[in-house]
N, C-alpha and C. Protein backbone atom coordinates (compact mmCIF):
# COMPACT_ATOMS: atom_id res chain seq x y z
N UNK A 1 200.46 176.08 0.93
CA UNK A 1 200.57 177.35 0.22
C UNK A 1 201.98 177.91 0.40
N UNK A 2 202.10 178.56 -0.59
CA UNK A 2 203.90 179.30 -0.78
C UNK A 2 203.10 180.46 -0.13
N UNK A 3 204.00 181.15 0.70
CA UNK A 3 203.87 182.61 1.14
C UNK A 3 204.83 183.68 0.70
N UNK A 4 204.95 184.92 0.99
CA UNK A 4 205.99 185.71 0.78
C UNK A 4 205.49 186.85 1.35
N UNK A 5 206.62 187.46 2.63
CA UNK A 5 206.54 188.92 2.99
C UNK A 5 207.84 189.29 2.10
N UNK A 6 207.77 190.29 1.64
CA UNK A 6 208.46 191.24 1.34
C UNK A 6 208.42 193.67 1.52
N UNK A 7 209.60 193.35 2.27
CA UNK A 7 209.57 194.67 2.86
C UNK A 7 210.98 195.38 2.38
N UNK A 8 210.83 195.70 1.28
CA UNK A 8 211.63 196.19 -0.04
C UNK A 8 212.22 197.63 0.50
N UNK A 9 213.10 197.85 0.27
CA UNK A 9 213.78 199.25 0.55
C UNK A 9 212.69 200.60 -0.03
N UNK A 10 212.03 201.48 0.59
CA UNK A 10 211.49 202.39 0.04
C UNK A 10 211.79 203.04 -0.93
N UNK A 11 210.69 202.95 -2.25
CA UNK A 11 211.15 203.92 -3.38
C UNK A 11 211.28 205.49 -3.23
N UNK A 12 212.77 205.92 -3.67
CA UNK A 12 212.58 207.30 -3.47
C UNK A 12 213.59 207.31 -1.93
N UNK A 13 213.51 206.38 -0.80
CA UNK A 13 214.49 206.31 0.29
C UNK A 13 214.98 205.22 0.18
N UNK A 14 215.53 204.56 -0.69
CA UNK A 14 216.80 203.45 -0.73
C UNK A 14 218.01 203.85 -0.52
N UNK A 15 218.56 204.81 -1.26
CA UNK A 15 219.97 204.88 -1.19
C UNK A 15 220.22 205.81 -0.20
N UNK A 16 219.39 207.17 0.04
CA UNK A 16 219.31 207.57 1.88
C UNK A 16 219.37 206.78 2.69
N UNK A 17 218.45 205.52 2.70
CA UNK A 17 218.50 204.67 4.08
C UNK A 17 219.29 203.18 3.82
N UNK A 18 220.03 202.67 3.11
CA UNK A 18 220.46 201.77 2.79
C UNK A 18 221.78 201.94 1.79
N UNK A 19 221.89 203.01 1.03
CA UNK A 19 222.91 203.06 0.06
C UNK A 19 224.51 203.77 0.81
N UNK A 20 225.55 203.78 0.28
CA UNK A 20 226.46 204.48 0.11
C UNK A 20 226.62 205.94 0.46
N UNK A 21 227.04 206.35 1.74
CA UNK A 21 226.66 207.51 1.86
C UNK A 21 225.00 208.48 2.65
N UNK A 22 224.80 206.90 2.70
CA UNK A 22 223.30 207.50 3.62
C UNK A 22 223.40 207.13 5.14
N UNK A 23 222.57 206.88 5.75
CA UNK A 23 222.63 206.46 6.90
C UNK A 23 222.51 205.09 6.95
N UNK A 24 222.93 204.39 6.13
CA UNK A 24 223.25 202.86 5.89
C UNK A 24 225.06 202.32 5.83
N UNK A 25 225.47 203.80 5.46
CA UNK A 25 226.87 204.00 5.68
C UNK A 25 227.85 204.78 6.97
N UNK A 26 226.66 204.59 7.97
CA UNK A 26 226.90 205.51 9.12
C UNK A 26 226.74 206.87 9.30
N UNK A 27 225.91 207.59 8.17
CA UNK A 27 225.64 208.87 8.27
C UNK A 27 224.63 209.11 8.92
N UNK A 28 224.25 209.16 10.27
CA UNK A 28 222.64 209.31 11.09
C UNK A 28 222.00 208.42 11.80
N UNK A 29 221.06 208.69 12.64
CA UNK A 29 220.47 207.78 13.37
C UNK A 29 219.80 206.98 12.58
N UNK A 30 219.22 206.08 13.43
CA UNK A 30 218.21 204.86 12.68
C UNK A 30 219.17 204.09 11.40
N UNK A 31 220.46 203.55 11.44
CA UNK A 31 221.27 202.57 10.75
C UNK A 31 220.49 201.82 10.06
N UNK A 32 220.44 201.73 8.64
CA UNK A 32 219.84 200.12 8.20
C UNK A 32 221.31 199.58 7.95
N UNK A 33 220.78 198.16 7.13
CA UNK A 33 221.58 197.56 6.55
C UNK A 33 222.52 198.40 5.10
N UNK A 34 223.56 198.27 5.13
CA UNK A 34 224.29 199.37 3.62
C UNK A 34 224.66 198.09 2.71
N UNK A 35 223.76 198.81 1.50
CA UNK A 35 223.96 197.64 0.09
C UNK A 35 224.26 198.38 -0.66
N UNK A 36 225.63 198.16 -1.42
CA UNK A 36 226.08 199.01 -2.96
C UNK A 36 225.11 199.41 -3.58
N UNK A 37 224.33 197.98 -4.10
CA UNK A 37 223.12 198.20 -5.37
C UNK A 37 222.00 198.73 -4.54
N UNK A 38 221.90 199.80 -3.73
CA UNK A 38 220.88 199.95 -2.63
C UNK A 38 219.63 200.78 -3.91
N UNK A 39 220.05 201.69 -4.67
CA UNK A 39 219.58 202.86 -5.44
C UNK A 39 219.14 202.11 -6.65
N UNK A 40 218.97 200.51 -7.00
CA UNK A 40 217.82 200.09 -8.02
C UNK A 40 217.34 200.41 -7.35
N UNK A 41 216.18 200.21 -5.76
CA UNK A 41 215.21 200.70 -5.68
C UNK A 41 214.19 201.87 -5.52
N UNK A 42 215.15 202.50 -6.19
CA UNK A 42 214.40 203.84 -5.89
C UNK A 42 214.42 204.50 -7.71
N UNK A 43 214.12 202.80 -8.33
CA UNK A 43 213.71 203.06 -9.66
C UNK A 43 211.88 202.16 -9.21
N UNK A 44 211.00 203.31 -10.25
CA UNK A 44 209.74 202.09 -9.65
C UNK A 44 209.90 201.02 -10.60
N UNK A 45 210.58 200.68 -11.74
CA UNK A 45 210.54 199.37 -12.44
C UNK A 45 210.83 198.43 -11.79
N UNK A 46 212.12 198.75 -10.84
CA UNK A 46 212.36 197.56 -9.93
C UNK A 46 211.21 197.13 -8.67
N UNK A 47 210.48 197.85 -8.21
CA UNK A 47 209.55 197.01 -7.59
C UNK A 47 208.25 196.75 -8.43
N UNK A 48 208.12 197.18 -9.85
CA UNK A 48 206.99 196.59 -10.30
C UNK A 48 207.68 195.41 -10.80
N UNK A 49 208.94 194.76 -11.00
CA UNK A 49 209.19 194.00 -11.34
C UNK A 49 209.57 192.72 -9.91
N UNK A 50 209.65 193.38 -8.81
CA UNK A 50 209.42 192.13 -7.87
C UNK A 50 207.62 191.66 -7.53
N UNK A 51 207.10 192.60 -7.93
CA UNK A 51 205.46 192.08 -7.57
C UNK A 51 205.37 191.26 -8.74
N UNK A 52 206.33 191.20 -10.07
CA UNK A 52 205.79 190.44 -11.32
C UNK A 52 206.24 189.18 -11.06
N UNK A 53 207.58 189.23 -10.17
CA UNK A 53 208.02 187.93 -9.43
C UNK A 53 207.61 187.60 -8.47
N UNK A 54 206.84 187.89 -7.62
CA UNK A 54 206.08 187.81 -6.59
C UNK A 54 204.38 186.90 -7.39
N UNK A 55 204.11 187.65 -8.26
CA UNK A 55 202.88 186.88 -8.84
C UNK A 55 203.54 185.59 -9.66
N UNK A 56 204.44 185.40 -10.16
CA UNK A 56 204.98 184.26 -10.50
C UNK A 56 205.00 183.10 -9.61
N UNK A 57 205.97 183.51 -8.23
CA UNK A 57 206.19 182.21 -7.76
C UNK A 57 205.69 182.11 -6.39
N UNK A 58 204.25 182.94 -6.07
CA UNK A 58 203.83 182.81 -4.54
C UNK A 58 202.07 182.87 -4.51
N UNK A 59 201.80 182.01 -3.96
CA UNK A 59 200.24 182.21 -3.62
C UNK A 59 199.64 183.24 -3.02
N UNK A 60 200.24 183.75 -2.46
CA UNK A 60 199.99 184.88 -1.53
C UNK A 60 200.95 185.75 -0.85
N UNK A 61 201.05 187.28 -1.04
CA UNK A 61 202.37 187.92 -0.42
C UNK A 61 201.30 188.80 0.22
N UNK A 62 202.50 189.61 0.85
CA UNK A 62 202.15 191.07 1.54
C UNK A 62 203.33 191.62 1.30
N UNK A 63 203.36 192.89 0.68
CA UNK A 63 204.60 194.02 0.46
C UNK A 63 204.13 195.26 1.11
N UNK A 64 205.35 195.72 2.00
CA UNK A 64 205.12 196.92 2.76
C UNK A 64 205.62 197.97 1.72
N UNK A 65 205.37 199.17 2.19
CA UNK A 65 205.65 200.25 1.31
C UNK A 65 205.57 201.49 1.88
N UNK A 66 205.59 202.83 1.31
CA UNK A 66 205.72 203.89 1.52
C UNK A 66 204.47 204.62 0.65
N UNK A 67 203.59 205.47 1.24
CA UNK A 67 202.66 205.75 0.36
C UNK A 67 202.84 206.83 -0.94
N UNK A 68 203.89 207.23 -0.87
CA UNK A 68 204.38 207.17 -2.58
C UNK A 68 205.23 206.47 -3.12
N UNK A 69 204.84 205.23 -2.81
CA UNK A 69 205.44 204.10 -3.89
C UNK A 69 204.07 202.89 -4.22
N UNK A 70 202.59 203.50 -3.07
CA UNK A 70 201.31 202.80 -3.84
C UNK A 70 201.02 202.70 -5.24
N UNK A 71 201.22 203.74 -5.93
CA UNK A 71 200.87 204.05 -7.14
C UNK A 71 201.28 203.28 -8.37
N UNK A 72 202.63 202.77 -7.87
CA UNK A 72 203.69 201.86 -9.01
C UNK A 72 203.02 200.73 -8.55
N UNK A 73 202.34 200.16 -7.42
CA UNK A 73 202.40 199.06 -7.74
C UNK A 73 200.99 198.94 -8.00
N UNK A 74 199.93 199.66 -7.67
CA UNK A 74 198.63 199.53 -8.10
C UNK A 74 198.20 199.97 -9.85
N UNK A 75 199.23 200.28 -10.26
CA UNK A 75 199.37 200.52 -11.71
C UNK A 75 199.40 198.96 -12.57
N UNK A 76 199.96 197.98 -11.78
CA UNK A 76 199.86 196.76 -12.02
C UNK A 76 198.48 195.69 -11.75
N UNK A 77 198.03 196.00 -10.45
CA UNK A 77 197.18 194.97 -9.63
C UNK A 77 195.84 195.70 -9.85
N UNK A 78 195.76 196.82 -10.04
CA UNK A 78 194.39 197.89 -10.28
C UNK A 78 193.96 197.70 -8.89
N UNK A 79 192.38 198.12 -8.80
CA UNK A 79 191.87 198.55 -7.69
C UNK A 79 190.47 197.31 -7.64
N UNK A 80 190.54 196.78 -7.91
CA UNK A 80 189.21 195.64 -8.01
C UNK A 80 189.47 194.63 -7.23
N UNK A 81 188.81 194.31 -6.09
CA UNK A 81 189.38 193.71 -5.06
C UNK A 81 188.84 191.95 -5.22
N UNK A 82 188.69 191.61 -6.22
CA UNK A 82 187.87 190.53 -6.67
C UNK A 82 189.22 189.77 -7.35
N UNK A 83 190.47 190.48 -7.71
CA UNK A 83 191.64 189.84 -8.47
C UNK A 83 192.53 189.62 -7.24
N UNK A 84 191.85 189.48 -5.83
CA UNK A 84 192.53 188.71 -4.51
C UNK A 84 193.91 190.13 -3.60
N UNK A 85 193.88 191.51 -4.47
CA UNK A 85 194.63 192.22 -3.85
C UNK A 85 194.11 193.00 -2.56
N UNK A 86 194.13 193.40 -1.62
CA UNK A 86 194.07 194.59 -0.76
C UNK A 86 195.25 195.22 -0.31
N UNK A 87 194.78 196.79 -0.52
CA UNK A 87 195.74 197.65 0.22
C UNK A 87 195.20 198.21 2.10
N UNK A 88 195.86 197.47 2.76
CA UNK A 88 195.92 198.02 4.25
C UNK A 88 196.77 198.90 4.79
N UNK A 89 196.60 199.18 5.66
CA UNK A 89 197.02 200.24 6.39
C UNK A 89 197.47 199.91 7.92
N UNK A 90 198.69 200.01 8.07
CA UNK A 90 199.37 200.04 8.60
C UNK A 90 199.30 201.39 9.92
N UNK A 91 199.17 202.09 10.62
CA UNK A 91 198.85 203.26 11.30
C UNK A 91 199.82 203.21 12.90
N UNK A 92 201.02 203.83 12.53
CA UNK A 92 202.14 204.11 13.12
C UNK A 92 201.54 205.58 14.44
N UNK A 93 200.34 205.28 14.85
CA UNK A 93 200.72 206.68 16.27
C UNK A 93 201.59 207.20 16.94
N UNK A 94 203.10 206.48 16.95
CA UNK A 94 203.99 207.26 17.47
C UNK A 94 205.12 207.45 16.16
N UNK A 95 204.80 207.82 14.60
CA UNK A 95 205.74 207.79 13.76
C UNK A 95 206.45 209.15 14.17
N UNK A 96 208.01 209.00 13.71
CA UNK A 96 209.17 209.92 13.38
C UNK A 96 208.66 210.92 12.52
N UNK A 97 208.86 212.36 12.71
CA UNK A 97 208.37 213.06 11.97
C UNK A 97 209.49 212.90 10.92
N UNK A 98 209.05 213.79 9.67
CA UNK A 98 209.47 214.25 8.58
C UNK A 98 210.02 215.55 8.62
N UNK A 99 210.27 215.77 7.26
CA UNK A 99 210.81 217.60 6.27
C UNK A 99 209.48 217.99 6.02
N UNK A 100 208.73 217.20 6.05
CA UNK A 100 207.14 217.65 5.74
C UNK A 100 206.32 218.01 6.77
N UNK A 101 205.17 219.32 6.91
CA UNK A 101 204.51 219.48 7.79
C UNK A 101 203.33 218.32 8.15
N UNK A 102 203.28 217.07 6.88
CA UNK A 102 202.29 216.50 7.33
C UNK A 102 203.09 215.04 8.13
N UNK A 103 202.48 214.80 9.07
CA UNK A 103 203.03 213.84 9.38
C UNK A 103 202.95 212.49 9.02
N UNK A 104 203.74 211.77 8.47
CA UNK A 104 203.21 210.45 7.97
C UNK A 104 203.43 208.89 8.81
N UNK A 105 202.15 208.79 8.96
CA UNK A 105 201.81 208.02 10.70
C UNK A 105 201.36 206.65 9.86
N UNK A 106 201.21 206.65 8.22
CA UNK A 106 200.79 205.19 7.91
C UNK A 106 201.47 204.68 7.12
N UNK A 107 201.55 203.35 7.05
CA UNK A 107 202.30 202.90 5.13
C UNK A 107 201.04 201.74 5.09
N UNK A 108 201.06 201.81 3.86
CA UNK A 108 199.90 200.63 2.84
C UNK A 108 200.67 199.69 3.06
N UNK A 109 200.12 198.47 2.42
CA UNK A 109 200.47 197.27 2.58
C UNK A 109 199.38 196.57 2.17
N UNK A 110 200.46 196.25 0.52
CA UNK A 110 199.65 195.38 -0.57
C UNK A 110 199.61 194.19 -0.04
N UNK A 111 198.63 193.46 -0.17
CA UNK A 111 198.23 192.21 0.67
C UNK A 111 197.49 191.05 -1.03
N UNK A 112 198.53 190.07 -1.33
CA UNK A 112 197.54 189.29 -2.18
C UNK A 112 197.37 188.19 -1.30
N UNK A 113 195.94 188.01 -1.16
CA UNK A 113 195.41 186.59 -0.56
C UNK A 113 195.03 185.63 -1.28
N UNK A 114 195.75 184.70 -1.27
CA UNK A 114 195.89 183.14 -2.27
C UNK A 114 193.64 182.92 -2.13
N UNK A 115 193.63 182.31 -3.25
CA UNK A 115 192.50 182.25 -4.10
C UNK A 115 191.90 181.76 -2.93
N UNK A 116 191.80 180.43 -2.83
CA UNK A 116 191.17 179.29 -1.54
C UNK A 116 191.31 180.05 -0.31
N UNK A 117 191.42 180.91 0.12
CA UNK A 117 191.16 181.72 1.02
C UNK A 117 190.67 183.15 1.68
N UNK A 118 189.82 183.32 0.35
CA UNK A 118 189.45 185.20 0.11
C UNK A 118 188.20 184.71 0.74
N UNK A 119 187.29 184.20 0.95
CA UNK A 119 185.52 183.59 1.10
C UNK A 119 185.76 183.37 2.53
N UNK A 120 184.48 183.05 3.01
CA UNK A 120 183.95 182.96 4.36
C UNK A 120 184.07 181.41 4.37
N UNK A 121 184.10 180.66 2.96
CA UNK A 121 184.31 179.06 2.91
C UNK A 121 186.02 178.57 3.63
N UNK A 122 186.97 179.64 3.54
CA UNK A 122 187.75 178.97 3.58
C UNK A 122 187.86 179.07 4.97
N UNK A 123 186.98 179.23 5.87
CA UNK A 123 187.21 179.32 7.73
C UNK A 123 188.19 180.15 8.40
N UNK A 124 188.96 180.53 7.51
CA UNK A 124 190.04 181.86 8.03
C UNK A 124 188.95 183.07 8.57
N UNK A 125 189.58 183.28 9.81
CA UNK A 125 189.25 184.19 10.99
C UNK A 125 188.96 185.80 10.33
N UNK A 126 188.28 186.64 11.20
CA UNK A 126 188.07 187.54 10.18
C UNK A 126 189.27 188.67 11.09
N UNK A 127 189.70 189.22 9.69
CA UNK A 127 190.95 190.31 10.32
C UNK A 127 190.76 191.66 9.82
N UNK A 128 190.82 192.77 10.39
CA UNK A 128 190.75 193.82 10.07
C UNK A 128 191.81 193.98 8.95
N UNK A 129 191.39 195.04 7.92
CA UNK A 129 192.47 195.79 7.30
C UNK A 129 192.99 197.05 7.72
N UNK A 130 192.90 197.25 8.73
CA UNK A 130 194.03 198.42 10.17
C UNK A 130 194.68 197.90 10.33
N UNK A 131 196.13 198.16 11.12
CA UNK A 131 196.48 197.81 12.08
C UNK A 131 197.10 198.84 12.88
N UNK A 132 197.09 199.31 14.29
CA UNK A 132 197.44 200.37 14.83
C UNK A 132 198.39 200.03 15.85
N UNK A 133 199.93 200.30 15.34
CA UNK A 133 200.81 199.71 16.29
C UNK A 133 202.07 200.28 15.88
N UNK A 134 202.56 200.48 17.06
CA UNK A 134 203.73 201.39 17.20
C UNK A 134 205.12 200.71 16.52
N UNK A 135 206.30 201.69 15.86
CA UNK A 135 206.92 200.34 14.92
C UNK A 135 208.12 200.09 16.78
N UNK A 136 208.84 199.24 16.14
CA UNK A 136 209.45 198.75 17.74
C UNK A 136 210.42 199.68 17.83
N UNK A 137 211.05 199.37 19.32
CA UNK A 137 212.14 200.74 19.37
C UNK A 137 213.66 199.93 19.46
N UNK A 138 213.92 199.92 18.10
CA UNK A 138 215.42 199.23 17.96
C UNK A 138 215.69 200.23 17.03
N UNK A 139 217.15 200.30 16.85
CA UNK A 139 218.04 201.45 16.01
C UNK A 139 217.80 201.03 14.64
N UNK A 140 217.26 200.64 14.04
CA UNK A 140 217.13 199.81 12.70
C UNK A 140 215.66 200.62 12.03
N UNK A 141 216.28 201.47 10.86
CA UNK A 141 214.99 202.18 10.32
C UNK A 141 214.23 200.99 9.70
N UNK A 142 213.19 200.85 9.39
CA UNK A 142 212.02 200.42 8.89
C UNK A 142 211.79 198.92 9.39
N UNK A 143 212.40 198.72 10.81
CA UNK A 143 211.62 197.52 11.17
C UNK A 143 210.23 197.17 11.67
N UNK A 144 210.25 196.40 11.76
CA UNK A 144 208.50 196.18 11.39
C UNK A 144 208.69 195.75 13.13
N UNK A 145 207.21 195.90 13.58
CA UNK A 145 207.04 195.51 14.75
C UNK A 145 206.53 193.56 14.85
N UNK A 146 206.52 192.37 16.45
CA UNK A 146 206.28 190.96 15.76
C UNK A 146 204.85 191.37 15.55
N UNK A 147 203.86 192.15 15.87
CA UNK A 147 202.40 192.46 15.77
C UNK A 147 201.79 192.77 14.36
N UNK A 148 203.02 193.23 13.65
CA UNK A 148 203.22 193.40 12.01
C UNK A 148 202.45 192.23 11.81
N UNK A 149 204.02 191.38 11.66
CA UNK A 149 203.87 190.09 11.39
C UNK A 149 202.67 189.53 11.31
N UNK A 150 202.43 188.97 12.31
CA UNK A 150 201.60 188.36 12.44
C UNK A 150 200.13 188.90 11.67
N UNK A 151 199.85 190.16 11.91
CA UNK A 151 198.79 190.94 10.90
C UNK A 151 198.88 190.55 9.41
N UNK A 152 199.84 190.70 9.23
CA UNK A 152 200.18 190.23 7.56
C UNK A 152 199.57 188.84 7.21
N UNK A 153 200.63 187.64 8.26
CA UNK A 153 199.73 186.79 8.33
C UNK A 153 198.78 186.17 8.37
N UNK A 154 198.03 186.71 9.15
CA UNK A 154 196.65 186.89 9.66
C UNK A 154 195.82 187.01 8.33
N UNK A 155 196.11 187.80 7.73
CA UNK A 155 195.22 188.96 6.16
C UNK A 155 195.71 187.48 4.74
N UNK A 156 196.79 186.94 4.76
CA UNK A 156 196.94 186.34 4.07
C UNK A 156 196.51 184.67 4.22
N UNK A 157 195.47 184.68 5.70
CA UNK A 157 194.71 183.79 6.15
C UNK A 157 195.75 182.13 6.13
N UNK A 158 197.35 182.47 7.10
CA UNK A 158 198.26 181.72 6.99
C UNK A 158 197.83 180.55 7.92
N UNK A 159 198.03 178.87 7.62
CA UNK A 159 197.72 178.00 8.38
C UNK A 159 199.08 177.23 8.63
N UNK A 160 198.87 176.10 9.38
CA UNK A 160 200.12 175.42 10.21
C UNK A 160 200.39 174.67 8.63
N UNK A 161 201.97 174.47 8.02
CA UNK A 161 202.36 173.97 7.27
C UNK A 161 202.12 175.06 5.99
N UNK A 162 202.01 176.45 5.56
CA UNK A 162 202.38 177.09 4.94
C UNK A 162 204.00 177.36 5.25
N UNK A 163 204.69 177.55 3.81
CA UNK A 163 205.44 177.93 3.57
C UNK A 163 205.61 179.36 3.63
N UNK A 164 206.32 180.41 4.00
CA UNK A 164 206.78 181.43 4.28
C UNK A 164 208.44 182.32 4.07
N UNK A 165 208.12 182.98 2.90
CA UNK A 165 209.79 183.35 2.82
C UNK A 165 209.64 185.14 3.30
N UNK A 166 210.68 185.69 3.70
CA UNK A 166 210.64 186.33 4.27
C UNK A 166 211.74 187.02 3.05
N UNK A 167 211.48 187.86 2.67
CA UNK A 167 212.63 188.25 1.04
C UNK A 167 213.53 189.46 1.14
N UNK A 168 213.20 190.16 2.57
CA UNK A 168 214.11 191.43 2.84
C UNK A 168 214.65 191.11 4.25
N UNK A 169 215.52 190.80 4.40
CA UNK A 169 215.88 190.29 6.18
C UNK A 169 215.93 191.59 7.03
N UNK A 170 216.86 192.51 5.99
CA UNK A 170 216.63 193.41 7.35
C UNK A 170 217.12 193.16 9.01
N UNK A 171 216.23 193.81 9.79
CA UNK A 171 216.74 193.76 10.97
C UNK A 171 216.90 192.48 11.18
N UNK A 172 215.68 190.95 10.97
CA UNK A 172 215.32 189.44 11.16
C UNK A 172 214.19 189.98 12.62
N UNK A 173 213.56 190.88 12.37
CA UNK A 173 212.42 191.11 13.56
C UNK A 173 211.28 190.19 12.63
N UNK A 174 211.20 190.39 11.16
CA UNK A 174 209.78 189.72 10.77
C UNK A 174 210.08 187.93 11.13
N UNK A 175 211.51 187.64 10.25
CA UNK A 175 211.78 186.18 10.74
C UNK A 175 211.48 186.30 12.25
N UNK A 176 212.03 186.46 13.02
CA UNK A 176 211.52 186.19 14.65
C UNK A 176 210.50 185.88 14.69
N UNK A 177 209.41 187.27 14.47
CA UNK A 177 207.71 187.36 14.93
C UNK A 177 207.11 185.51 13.57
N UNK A 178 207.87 185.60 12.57
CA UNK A 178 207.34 184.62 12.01
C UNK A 178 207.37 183.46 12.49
N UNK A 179 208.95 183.21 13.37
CA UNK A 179 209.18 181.85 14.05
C UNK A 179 208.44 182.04 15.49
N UNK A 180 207.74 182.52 16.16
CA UNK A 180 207.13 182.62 17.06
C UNK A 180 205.57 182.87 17.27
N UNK A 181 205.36 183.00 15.87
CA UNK A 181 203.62 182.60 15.46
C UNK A 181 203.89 181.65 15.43
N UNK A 182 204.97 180.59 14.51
CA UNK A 182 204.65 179.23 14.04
C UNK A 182 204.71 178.29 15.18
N UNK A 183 205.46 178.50 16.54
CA UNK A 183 205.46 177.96 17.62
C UNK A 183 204.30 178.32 18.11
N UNK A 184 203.56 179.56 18.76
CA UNK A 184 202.61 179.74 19.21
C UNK A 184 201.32 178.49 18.36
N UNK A 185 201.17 178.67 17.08
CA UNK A 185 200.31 178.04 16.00
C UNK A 185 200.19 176.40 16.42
N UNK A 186 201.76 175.73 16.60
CA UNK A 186 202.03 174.29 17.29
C UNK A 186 201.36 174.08 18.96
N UNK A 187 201.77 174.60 19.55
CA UNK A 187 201.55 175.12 21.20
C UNK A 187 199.76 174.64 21.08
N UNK A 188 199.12 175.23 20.13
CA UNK A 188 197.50 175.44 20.68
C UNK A 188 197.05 174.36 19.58
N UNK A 189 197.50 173.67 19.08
CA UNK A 189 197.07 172.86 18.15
C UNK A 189 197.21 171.28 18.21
């Protein structure tokens, strides 16, 4: 199976956290990576148009997100969980507050699980759609913790000899946690 994580610059916080002038350009704590073209994404065409490339060339992804940027992409995949999508939840207990009084402690996380593996036939382990875990403590806004990882994995019911692209590098915490399931995966096998 082809895999694909993708953990796309937040719609609406791209060019704040990645663009020209944000804290991708040294303005503030939590540094991401700074990309010129940072502010396509914080058009929603551009990520309904990587899930259209995402359903093109992968059996199965997981895309992280921001829970106002669910809407663009469930405008595509609908809500019928029988066309192989789930939205999980992610549940950050120690998240960074906001400008907002509410605090936002979760992000979704569209999950398509390749066909041959949605059933109780295909022997994949059973995984919650939670996951409750703190994100890691490196200076790098929106890195994912390796416990992510592997959850993602896990949901997209990944076996030894799947393929896996990893499409936003970012900090390289998901590559890590990915190259250290796939050793762990060898190790017990």
């Amino acid at each position: 199976m082809i895999l694909a994580i993708a953990d796309p610059p937040y719609l609406g916080r791209a060019k704040r956290w990645y663009g020209a002038g944000g804290c991708g350009d040294g303005q503030g704590r939590n540094q991401a990576d700074n990309h010129p073209d940072a502010a396509i994404w914080d058009n929603p065409e551009t990520h309904q148009k990587l899930l259209t490339e995402l359903l093109a060339r992968y059996d199965g992804f997981a895309i992280a997100m921001s829970v106002h940027s669910l809407s663009t992409y469930l405008d595509i995949t609908g809500t019928d969980s029988r066309n192989g999508f789930r939205v999980c939840v992610w549940h950050k207990p120690s998240a960074i507050t906001s400008g907002s009084r509410i605090t936002n402690n979760f992000e979704p996380v569209l999950i398509k699980v390749p066909d041959s593996r949605r059933g109780w036939a295909s022997n994949a382990a059973r995984v919650s759609d939670v996951l409750v875990a703190n994100p890691p403590k490196v200076n790098f806004r929106g890195a994912k913790p390796a416990l992510w990882t592997k959850w993602v994995l896990d949901l997209m019911g990944y076996t030894d000899g799947d393929t896996v692209d990893d499409l936003f590098v970012g900090s390289g915490m998901v590559g890590n946690a990915l190259e250290n399931y796939q050793e762990q995966l060898n190790l017990n096998s």
